[in-house]
C-alpha atoms as a PDB file:
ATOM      1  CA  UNK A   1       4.455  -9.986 -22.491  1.00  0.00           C
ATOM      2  CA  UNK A   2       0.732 -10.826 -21.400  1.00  0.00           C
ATOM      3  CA  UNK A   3       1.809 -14.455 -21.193  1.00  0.00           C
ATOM      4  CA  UNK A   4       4.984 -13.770 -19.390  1.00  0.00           C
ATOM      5  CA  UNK A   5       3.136 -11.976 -16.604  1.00  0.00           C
ATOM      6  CA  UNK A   6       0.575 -14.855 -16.139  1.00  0.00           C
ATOM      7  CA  UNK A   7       3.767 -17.109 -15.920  1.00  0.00           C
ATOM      8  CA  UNK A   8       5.256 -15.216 -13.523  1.00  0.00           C
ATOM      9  CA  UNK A   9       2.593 -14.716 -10.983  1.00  0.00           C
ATOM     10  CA  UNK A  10       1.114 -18.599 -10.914  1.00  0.00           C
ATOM     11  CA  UNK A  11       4.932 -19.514 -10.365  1.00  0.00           C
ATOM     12  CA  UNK A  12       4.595 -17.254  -7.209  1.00  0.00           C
ATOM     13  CA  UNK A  13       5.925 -19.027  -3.647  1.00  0.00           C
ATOM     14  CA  UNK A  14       3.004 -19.592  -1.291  1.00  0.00           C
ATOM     15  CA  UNK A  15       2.500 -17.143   1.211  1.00  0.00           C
ATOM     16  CA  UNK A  16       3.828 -18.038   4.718  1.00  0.00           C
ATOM     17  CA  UNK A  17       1.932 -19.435   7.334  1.00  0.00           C
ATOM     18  CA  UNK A  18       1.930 -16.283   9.361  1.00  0.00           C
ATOM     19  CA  UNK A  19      -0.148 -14.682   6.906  1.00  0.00           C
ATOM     20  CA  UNK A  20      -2.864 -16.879   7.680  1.00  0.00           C
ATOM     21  CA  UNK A  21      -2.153 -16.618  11.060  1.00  0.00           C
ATOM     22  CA  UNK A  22      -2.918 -12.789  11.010  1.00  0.00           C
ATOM     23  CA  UNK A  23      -6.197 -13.085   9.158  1.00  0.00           C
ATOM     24  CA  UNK A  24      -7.271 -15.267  11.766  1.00  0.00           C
ATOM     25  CA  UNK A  25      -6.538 -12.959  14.247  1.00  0.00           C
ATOM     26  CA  UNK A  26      -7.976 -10.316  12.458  1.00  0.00           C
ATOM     27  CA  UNK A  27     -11.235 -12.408  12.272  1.00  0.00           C
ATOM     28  CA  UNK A  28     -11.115 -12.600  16.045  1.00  0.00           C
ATOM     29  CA  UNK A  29     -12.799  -9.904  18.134  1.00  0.00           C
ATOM     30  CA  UNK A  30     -11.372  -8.885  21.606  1.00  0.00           C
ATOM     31  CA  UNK A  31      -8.025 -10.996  20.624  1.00  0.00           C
ATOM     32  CA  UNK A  32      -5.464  -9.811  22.894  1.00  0.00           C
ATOM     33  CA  UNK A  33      -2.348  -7.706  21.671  1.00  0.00           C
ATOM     34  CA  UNK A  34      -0.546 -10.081  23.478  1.00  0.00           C
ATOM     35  CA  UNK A  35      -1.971 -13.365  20.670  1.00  0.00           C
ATOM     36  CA  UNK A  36      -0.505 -10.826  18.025  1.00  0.00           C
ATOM     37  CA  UNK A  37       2.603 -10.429  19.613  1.00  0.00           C
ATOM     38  CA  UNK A  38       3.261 -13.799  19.463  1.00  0.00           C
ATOM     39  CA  UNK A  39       2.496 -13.913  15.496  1.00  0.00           C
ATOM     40  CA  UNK A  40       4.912 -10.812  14.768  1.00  0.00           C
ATOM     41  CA  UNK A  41       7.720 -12.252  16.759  1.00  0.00           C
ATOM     42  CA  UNK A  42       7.820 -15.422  14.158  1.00  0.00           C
ATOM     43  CA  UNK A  43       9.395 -13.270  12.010  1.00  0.00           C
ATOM     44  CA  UNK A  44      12.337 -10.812  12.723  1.00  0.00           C
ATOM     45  CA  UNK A  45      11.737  -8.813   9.711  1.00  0.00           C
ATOM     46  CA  UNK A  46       7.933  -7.585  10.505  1.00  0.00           C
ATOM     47  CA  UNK A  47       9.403  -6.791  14.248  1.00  0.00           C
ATOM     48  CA  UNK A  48      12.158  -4.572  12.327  1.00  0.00           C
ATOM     49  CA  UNK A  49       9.821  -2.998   9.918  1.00  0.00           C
ATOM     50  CA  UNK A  50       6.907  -1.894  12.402  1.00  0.00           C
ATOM     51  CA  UNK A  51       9.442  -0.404  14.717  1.00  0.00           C
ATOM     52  CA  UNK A  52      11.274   1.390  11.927  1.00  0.00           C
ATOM     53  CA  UNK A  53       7.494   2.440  10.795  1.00  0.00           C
ATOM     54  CA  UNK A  54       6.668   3.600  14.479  1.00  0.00           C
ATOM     55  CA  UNK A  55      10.373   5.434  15.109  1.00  0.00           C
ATOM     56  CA  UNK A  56       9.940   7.680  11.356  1.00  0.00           C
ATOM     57  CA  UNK A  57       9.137  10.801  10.669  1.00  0.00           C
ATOM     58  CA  UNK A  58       5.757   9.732   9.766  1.00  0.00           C
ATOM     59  CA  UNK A  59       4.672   9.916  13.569  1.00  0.00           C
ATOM     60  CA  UNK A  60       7.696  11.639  15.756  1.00  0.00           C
ATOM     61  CA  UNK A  61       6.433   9.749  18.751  1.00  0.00           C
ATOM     62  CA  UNK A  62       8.189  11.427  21.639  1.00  0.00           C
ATOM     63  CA  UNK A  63      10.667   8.830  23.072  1.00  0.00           C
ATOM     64  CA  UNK A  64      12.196   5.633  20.972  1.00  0.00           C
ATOM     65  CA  UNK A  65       9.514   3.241  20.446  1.00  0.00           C
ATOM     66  CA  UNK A  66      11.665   0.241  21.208  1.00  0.00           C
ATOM     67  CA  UNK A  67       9.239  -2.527  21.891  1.00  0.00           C
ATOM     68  CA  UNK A  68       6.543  -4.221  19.585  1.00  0.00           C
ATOM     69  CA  UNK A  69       4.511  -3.954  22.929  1.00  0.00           C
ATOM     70  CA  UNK A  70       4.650  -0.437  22.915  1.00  0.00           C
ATOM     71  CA  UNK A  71       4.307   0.033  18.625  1.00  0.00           C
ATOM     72  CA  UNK A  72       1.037  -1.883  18.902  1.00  0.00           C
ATOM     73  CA  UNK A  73      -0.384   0.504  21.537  1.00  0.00           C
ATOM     74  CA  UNK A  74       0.675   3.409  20.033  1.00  0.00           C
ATOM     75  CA  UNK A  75      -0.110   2.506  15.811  1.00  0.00           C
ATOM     76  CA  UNK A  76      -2.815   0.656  16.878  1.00  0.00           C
ATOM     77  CA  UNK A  77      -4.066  -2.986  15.986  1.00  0.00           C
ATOM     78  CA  UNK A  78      -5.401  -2.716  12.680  1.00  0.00           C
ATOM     79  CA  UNK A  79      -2.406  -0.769  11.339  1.00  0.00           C
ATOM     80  CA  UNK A  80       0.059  -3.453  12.419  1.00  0.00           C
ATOM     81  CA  UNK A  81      -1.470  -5.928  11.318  1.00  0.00           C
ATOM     82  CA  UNK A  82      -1.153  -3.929   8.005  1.00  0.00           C
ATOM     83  CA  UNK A  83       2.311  -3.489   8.145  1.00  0.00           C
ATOM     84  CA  UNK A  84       2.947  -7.066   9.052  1.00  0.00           C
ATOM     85  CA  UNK A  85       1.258  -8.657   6.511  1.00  0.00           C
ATOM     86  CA  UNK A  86       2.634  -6.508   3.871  1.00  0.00           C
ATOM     87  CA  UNK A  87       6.040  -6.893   5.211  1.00  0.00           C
ATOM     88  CA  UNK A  88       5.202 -10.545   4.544  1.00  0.00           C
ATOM     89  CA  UNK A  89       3.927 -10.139   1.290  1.00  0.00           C
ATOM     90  CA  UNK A  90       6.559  -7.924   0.001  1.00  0.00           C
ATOM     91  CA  UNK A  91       9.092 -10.280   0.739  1.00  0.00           C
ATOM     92  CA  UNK A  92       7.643 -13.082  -0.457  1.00  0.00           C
ATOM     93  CA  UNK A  93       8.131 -11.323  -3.855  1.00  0.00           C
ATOM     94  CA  UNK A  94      11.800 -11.766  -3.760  1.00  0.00           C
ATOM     95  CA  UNK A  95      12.110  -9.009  -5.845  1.00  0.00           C
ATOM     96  CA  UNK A  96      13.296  -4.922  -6.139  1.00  0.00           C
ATOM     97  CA  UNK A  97      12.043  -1.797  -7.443  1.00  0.00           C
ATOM     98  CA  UNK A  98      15.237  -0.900  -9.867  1.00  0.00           C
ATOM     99  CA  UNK A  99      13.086  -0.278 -13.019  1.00  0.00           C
ATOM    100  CA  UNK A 100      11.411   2.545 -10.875  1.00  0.00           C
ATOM    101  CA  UNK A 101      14.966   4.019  -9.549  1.00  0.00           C
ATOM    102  CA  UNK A 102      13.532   3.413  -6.184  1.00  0.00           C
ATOM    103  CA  UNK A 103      14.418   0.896  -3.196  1.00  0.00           C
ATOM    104  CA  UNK A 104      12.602  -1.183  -1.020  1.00  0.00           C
ATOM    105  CA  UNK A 105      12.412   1.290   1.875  1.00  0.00           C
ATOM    106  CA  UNK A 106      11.090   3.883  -0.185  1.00  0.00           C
ATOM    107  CA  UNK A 107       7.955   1.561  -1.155  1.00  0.00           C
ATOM    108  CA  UNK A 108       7.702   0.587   2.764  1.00  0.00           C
ATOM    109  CA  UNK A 109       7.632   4.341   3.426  1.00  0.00           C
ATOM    110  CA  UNK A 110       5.057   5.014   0.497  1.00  0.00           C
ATOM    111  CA  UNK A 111       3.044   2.466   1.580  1.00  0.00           C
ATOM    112  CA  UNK A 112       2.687   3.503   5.360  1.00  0.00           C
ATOM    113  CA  UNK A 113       2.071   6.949   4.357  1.00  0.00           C
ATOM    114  CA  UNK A 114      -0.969   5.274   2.222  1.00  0.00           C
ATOM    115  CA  UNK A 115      -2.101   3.809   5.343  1.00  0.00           C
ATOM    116  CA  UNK A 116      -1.230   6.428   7.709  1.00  0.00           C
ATOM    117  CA  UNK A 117      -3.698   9.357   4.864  1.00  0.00           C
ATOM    118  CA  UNK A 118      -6.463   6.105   5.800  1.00  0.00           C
ATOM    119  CA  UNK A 119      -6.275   6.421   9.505  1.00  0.00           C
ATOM    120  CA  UNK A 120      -6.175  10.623   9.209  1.00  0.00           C
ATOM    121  CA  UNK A 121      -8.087  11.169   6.330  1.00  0.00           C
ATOM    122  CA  UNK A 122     -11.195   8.283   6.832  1.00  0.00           C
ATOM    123  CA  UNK A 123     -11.529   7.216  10.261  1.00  0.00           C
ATOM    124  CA  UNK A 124     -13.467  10.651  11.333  1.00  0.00           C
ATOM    125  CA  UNK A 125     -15.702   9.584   8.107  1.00  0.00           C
ATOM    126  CA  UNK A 126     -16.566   6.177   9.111  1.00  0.00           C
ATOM    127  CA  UNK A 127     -13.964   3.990  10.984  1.00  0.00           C
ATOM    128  CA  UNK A 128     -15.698   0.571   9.829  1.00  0.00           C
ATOM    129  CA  UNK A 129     -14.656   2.069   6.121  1.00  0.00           C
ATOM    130  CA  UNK A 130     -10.852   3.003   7.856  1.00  0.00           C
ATOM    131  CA  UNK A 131     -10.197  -0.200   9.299  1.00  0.00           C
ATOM    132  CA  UNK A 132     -11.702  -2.113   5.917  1.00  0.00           C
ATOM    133  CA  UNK A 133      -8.814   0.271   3.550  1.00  0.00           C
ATOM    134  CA  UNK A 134      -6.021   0.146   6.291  1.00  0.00           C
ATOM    135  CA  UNK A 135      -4.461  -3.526   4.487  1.00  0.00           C
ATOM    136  CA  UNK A 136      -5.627  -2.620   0.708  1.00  0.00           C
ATOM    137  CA  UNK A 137      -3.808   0.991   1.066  1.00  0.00           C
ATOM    138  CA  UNK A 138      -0.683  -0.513   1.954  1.00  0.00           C
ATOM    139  CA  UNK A 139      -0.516  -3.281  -0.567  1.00  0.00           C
ATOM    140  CA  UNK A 140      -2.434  -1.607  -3.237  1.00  0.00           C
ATOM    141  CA  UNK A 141       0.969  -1.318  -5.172  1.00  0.00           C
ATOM    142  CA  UNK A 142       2.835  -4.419  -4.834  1.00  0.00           C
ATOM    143  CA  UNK A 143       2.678  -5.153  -8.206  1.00  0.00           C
ATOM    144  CA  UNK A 144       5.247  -2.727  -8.747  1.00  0.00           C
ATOM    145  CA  UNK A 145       7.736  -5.638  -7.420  1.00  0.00           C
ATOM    146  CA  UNK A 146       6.340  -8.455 -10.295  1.00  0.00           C
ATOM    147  CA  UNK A 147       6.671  -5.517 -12.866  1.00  0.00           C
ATOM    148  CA  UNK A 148      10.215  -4.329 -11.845  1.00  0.00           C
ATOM    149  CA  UNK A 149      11.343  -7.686 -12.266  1.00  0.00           C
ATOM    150  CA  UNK A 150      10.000  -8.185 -15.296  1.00  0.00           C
ATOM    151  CA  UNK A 151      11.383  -4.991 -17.584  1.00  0.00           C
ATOM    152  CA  UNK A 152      14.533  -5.779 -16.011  1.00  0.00           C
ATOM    153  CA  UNK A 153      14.150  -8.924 -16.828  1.00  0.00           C
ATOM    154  CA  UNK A 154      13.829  -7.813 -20.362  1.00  0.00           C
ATOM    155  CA  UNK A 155      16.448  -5.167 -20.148  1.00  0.00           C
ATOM    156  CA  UNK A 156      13.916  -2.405 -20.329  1.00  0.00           C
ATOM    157  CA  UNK A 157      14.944  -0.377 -17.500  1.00  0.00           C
ATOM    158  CA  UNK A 158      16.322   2.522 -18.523  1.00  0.00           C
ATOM    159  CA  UNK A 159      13.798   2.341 -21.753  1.00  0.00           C
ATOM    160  CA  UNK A 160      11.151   2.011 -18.892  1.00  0.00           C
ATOM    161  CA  UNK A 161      12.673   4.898 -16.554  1.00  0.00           C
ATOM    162  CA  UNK A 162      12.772   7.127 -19.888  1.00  0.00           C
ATOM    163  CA  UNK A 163       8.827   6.703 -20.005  1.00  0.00           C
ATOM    164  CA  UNK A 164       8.357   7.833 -16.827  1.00  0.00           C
ATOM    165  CA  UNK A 165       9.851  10.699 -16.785  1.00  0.00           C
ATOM    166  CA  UNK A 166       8.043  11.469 -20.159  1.00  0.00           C
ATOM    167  CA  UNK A 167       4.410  10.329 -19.094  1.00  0.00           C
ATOM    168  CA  UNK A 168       2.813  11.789 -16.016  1.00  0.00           C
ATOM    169  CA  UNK A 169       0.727   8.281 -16.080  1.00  0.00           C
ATOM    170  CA  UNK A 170       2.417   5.682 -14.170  1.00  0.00           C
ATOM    171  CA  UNK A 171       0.228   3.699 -14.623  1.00  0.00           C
ATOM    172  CA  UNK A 172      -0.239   3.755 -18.538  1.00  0.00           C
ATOM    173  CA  UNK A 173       3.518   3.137 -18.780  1.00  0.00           C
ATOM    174  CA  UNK A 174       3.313  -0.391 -16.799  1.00  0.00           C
ATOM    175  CA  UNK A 175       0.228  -0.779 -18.790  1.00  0.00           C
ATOM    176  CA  UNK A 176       2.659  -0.253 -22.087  1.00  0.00           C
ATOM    177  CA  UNK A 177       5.402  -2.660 -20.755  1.00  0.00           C
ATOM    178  CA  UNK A 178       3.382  -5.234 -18.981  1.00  0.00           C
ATOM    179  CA  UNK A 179       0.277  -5.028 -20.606  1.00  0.00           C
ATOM    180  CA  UNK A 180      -1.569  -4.248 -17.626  1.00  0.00           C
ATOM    181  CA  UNK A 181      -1.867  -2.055 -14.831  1.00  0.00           C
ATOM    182  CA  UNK A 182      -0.054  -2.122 -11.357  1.00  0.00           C
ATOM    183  CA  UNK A 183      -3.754  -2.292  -9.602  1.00  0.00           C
ATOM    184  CA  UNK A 184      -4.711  -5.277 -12.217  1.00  0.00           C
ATOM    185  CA  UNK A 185      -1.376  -7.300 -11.715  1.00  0.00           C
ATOM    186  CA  UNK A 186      -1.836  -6.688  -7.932  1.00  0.00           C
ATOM    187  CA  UNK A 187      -5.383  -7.834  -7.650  1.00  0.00           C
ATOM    188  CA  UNK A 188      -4.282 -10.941  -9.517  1.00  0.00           C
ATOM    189  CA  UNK A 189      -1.291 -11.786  -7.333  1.00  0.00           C
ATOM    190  CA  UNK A 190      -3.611 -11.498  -4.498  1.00  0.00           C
ATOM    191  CA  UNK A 191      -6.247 -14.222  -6.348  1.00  0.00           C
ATOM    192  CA  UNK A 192      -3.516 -16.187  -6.651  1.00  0.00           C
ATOM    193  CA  UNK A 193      -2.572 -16.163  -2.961  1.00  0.00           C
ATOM    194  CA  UNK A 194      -6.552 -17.080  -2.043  1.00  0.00           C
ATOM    195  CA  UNK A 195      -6.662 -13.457  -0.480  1.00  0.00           C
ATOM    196  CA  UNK A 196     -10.300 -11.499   0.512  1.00  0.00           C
ATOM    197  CA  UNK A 197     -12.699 -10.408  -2.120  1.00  0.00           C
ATOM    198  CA  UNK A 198     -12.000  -7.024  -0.193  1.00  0.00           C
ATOM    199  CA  UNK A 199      -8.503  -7.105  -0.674  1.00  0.00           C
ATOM    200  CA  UNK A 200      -8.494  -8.264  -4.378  1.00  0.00           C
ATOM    201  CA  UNK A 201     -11.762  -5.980  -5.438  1.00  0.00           C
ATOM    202  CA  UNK A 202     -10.956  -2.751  -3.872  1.00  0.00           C
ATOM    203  CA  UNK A 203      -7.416  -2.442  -5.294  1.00  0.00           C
ATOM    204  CA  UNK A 204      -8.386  -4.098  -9.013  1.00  0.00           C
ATOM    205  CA  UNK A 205     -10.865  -1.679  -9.614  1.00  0.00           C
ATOM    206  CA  UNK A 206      -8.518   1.392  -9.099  1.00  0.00           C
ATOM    207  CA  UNK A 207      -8.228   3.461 -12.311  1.00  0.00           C
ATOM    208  CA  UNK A 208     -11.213   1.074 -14.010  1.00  0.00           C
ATOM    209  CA  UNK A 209     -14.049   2.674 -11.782  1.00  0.00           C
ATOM    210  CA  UNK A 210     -16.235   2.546 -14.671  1.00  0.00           C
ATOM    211  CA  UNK A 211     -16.646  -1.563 -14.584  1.00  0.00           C
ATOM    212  CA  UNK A 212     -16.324  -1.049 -10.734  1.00  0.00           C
ATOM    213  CA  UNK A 213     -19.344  -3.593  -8.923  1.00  0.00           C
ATOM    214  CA  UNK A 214     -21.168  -0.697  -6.710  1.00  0.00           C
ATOM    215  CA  UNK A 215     -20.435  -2.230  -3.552  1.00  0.00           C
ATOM    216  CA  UNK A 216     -16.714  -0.858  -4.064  1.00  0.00           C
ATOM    217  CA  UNK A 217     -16.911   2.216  -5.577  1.00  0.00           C
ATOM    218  CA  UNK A 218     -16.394   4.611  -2.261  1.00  0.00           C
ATOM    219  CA  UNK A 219     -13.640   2.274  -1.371  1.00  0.00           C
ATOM    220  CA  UNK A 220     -11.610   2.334  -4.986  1.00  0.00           C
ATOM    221  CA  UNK A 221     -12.194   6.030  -5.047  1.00  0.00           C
ATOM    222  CA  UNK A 222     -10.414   6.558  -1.646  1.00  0.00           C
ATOM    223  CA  UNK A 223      -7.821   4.132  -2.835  1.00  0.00           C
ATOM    224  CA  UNK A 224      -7.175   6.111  -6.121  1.00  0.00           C
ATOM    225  CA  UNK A 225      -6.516   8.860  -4.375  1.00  0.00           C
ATOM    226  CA  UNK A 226      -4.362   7.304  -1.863  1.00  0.00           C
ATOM    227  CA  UNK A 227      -2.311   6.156  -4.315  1.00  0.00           C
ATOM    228  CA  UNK A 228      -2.003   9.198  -6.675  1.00  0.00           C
ATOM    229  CA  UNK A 229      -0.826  11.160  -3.477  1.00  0.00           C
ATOM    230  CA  UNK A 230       1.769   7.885  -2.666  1.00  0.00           C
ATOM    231  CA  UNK A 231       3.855   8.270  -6.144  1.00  0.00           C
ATOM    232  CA  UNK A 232       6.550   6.037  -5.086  1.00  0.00           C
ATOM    233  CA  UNK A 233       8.599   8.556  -7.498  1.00  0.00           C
ATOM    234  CA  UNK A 234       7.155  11.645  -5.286  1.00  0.00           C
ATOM    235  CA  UNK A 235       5.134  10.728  -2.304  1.00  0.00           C
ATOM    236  CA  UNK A 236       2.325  14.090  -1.185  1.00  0.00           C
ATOM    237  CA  UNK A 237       4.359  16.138  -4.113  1.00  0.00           C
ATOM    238  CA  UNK A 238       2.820  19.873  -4.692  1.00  0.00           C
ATOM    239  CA  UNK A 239       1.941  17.500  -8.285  1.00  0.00           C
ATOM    240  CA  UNK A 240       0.527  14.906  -6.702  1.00  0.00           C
ATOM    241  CA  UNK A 241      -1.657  16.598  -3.581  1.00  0.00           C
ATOM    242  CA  UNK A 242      -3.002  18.658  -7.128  1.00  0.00           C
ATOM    243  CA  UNK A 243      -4.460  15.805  -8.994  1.00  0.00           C
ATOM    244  CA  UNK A 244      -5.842  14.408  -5.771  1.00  0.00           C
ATOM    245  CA  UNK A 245      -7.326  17.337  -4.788  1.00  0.00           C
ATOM    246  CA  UNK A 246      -9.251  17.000  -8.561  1.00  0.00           C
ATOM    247  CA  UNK A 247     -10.421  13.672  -7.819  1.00  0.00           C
ATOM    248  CA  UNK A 248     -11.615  14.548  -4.764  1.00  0.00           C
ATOM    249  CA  UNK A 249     -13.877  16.904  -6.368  1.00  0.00           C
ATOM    250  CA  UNK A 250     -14.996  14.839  -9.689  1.00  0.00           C
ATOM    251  CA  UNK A 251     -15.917  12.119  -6.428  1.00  0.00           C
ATOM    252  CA  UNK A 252     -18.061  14.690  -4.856  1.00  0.00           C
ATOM    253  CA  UNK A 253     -15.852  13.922  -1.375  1.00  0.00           C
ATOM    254  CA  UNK A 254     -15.575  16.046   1.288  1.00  0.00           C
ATOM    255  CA  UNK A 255     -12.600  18.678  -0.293  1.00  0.00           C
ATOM    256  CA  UNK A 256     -12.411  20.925   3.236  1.00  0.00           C
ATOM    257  CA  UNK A 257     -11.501  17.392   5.271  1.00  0.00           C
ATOM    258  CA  UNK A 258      -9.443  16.319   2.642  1.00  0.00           C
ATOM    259  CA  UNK A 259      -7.068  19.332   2.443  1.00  0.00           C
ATOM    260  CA  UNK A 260      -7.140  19.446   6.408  1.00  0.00           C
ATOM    261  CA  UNK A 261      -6.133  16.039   6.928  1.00  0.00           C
ATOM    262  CA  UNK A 262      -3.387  15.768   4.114  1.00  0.00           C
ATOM    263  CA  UNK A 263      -1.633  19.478   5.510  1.00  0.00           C
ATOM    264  CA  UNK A 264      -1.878  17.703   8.991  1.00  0.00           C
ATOM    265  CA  UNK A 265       0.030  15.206   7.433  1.00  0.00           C
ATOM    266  CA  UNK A 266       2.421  17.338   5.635  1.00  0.00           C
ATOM    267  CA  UNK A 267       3.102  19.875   8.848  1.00  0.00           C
ATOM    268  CA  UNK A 268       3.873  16.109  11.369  1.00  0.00           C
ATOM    269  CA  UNK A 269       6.651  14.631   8.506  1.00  0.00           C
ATOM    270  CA  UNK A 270       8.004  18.343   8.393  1.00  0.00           C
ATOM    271  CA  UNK A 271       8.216  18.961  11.556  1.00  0.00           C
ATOM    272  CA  UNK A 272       9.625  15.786  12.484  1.00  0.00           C
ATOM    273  CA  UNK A 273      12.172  15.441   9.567  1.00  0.00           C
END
């Protein structure tokens, strides 16, 4: 199966071009909304995705945001940029999320809930640290997409969904299938792809803190948690906000902050449901 995964990623498409475009502009200080505007509109689907982002519950901005003008002022730079370049990403995978019984706009929700818990949760911490965790929260689970494909692939999918139900772990159960985890497969995609050490290191290390090079321990800690609270299966479940709420104390974080944040979370997607 090991060999099989390796196949699959180095047979990966290349990334397109707008991808390096928004690195580039990320690398850029003062660049003008206006430059990134220009990126975004290469490509209809990252327009569609960061105005469906902007218009959900997640927010409950007062009036339709209708413009990408308007979604950039409002989400801010860094957080577009996040969800445009893992727009890109995730459809450069070609692929669905059928082995986990969930669709595609399920992970785009999980995944801008990840990087919506960065901007509440970390940029009152340190907001060099929010904007470094903004891209690695939302992509820190795209493996999911090379995995999915994979067990169904093998016509393991309902073997697959049977283990999940079973085994609280998500992550040992890809480990079972695939042979490795979702944070592993991901950080290997992204070495593929030529991607940043910060991109590739900070997600990698997630569940393997142990081996972790000291340099990225805060950041794979926050990510950890992120992504126990973004269960694809059950995103901020009374489950999940528990065992995040436990590593937030075995990481010696900031527990009072961390509840806040994550209720002020919980009361904005209620109240805007």
């Amino acid at each position: 199966m090991k060999k099989i995964l390796i196949k699959k990623i180095d047979s990966l498409p290349p990334l397109p071009s707008s991808i390096i475009e928004l690195e580039d502009f990320k690398r850029i200080k003062d660049s003008s909304p206006e430059k990134l505007i220009t990126i975004i509109e290469q490509d209809p689907l990252m327009v569609t995705t960061i105005l469906r982002i902007a218009n959900s519950a997640m927010f409950g901005f007062r009036s339709e945001v209708d413009t990408l003008s308007r979604s950039i002022h409002l989400l801010g730079i860094n957080f577009t940029i996040s969800v445009a370049m893992g727009t890109l990403i995730q459809d450069t995978l070609k692929s669905n999320l059928c082995a986990y019984a969930v669709t595609t706009d399920d992970f785009i929700f999980t995944s801008a809930l990840a990087t919506k818990i960065v901007n509440t949760w970390i940029s009152s911490i340190d907001f060099d640290l929010k904007d470094e965790l903004l891209l690695p929260a939302f992509l820190q689970e795209t493996g999911k997409f090379v995995i999915s494909e994979i067990i169904q692939e093998n016509k393991q999918t309902e073997e697959f969904l049977d283990e999940l139900n079973k085994n609280e772990d998500m992550s040992l159960c890809e480990e079972k299938f695939v042979g490795y985890s979702c944070a592993r497969i991901t950080a290997n995609i992204f070495k593929n792809w030529s991607l940043g050490h910060n991109l590739i290191f900070s997600i990698g290390f997630v569940g393997d803190i142990e081996n972790c090079p000291k340099e990225f321990i805060q950041k794979v800690q926050i990510l950890e948690i992120i992504k126990i609270l973004t269960n694809v299966r059950a995103p901020l479940s009374d489950d999940s906000v528990e065992k995040a709420i436990a590593k937030v104390v075995e990481y010696q974080l900031d527990l009072e902050h961390f509840i806040n944040s994550i209720d002020a979370i919980k009361e904005e997607l209620d109240k805007n449901s």
